[in-house]
C-alpha atoms as a PDB file:
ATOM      1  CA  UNK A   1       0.000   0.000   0.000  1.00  0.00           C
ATOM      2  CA  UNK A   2       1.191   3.723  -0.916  1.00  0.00           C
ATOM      3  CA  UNK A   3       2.270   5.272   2.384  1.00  0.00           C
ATOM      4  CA  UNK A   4       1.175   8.479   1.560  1.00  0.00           C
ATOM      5  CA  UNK A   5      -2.459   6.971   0.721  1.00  0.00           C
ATOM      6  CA  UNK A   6      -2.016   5.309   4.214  1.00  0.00           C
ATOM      7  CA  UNK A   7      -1.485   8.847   5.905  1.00  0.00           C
ATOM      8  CA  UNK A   8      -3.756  10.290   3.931  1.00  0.00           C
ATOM      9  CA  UNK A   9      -6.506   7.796   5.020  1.00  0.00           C
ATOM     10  CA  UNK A  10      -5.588   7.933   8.515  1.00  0.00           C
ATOM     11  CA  UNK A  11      -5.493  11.641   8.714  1.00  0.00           C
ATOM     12  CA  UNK A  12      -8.929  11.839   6.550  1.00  0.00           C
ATOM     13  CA  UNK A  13     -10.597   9.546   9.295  1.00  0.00           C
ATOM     14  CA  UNK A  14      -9.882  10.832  12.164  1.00  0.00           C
ATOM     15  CA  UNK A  15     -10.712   9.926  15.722  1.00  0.00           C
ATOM     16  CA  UNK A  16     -13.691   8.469  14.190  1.00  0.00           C
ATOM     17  CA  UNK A  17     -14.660   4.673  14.764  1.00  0.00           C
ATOM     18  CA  UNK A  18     -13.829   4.162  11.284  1.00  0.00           C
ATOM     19  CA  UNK A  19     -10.525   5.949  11.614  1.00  0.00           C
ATOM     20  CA  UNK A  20     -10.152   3.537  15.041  1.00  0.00           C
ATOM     21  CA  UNK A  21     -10.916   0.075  12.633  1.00  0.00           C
ATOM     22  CA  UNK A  22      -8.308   1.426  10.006  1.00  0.00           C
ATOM     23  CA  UNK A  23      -5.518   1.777  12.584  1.00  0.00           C
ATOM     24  CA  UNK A  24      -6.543  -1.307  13.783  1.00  0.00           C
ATOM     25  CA  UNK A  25      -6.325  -3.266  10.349  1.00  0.00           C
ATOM     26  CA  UNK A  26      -2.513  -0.782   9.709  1.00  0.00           C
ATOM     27  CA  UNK A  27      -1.072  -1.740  12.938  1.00  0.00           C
ATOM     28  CA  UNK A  28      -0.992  -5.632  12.312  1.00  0.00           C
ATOM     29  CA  UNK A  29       2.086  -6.534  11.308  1.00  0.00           C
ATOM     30  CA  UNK A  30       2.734  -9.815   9.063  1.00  0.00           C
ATOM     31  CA  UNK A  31       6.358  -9.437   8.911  1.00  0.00           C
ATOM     32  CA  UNK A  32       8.093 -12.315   6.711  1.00  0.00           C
ATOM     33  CA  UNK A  33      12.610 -10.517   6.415  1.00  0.00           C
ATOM     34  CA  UNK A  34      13.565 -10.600   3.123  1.00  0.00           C
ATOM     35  CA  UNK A  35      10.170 -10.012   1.685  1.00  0.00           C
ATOM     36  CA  UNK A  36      10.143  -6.563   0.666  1.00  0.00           C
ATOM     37  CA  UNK A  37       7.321  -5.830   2.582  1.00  0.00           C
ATOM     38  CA  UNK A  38       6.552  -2.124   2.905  1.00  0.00           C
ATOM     39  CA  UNK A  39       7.241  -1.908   6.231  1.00  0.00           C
ATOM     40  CA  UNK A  40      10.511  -3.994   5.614  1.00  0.00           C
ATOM     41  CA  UNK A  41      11.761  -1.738   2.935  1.00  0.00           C
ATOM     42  CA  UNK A  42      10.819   1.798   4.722  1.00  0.00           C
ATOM     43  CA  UNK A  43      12.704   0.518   7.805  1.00  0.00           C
ATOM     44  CA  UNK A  44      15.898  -0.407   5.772  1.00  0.00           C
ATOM     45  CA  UNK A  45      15.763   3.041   4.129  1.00  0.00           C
ATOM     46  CA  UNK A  46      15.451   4.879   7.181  1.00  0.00           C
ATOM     47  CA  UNK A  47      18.674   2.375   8.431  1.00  0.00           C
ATOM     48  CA  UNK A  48      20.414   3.500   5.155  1.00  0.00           C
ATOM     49  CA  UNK A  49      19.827   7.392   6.015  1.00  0.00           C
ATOM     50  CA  UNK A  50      21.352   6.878   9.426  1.00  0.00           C
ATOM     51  CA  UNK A  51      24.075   5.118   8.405  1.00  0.00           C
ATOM     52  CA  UNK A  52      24.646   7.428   5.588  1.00  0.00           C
ATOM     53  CA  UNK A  53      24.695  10.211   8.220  1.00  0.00           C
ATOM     54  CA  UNK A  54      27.561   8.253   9.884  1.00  0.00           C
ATOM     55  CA  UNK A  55      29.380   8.103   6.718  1.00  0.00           C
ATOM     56  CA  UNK A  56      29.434  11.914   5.889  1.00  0.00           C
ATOM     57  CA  UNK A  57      30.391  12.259  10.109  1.00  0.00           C
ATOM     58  CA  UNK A  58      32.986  10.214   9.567  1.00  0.00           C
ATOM     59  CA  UNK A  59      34.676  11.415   6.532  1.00  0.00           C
ATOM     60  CA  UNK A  60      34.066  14.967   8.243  1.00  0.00           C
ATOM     61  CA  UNK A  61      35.638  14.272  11.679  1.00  0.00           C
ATOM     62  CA  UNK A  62      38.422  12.836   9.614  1.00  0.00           C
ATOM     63  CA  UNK A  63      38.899  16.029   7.629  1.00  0.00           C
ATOM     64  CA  UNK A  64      38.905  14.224   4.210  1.00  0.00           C
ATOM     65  CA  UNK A  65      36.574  16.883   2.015  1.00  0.00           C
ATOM     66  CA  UNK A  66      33.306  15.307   0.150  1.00  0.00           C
ATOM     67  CA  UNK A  67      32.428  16.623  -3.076  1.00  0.00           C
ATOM     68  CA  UNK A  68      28.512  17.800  -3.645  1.00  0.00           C
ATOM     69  CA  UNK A  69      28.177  15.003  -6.004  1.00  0.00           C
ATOM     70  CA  UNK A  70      29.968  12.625  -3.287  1.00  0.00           C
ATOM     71  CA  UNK A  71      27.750  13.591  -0.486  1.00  0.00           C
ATOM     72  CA  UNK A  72      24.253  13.182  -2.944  1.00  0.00           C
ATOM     73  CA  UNK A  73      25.072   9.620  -4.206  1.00  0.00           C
ATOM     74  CA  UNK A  74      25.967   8.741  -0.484  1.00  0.00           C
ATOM     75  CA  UNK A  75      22.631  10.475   1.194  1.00  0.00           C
ATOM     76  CA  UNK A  76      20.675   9.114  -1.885  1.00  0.00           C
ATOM     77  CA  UNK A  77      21.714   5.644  -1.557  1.00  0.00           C
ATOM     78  CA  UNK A  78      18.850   3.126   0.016  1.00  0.00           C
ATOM     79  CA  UNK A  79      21.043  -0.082  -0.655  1.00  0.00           C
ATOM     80  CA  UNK A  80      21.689  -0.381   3.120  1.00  0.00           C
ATOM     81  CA  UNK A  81      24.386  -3.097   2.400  1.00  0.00           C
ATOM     82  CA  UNK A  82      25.991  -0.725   0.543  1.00  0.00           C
ATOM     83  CA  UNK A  83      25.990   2.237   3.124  1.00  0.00           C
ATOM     84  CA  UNK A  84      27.161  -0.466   5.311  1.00  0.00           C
ATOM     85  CA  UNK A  85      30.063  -0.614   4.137  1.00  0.00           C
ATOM     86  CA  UNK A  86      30.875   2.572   3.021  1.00  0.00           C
ATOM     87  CA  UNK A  87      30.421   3.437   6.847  1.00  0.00           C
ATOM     88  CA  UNK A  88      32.960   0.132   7.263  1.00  0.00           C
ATOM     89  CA  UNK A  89      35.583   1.838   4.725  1.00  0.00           C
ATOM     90  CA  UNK A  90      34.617   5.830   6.156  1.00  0.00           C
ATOM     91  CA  UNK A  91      37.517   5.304   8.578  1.00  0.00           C
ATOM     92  CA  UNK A  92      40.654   5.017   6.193  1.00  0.00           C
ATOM     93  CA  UNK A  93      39.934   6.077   2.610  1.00  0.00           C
ATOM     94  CA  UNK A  94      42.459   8.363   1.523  1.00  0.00           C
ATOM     95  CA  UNK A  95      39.071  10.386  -0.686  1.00  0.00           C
ATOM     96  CA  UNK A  96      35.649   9.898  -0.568  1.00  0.00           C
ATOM     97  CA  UNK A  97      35.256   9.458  -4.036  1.00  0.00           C
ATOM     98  CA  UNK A  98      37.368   5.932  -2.664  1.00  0.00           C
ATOM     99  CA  UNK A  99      34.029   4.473  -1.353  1.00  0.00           C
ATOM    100  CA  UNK A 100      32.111   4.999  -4.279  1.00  0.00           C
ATOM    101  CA  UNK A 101      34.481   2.555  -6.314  1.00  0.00           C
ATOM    102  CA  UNK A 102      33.115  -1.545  -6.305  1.00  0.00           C
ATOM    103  CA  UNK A 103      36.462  -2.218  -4.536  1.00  0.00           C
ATOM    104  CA  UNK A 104      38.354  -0.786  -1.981  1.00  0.00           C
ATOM    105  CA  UNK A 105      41.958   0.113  -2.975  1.00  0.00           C
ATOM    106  CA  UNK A 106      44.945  -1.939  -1.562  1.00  0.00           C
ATOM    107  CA  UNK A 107      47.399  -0.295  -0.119  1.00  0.00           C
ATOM    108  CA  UNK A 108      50.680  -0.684  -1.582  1.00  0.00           C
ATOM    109  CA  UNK A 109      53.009  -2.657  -0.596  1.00  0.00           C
ATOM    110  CA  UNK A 110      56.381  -0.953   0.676  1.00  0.00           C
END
């Protein structure tokens, strides 16, 4: 179901029996991981914005500068595996255009 029709139902109904039967029927959750459920998928967004948060904090406490196009792709990202490890890889990239690659670098070898 369309979140925003979900909000705009409840809102629309109110405080009214019928708006008390609707959050009855939203509230049950038939959660099944790895689904995609709804619920599911707006829950590992909002994980993915968090960590995504971490990863510009990081980068920032660090002093290593992130492009505007750097910090979009990172804040836009909702691949929470991904952000996940970008936060993993935050702590010693040399740039941040580093965790954007498919691979970290190796260091060389001295």
């Amino acid at each position: 179901m369309n979140a925003n029709f979900s909000q705009f139902l409840d809102t629309a109904l109110g405080t009214t029996p019928a708006g008390d039967k609707w959050r009855n029927i939203v509230s049950f959750v038939n959660y099944f991981p790895g689904r995609g459920t709804l619920l599911e998928r707006t829950f590992n967004e909002g994980e993915a914005m968090g960590e995504a948060k971490g990863v510009l904090r990081v980068l920032e406490v660090r002093g290593v500068p992130v492009p505007d196009d750097v910090r979009e792709q990172i804040i836009a990202c909702t691949d929470l595996a991904r952000v996940s490890e970008w936060l993993d890889r935050a702590g010693t990239v040399e740039r941040a255009e580093d965790l954007l690659t498919d691979t970290p670098e190796a260091p060389e070898s001295l």
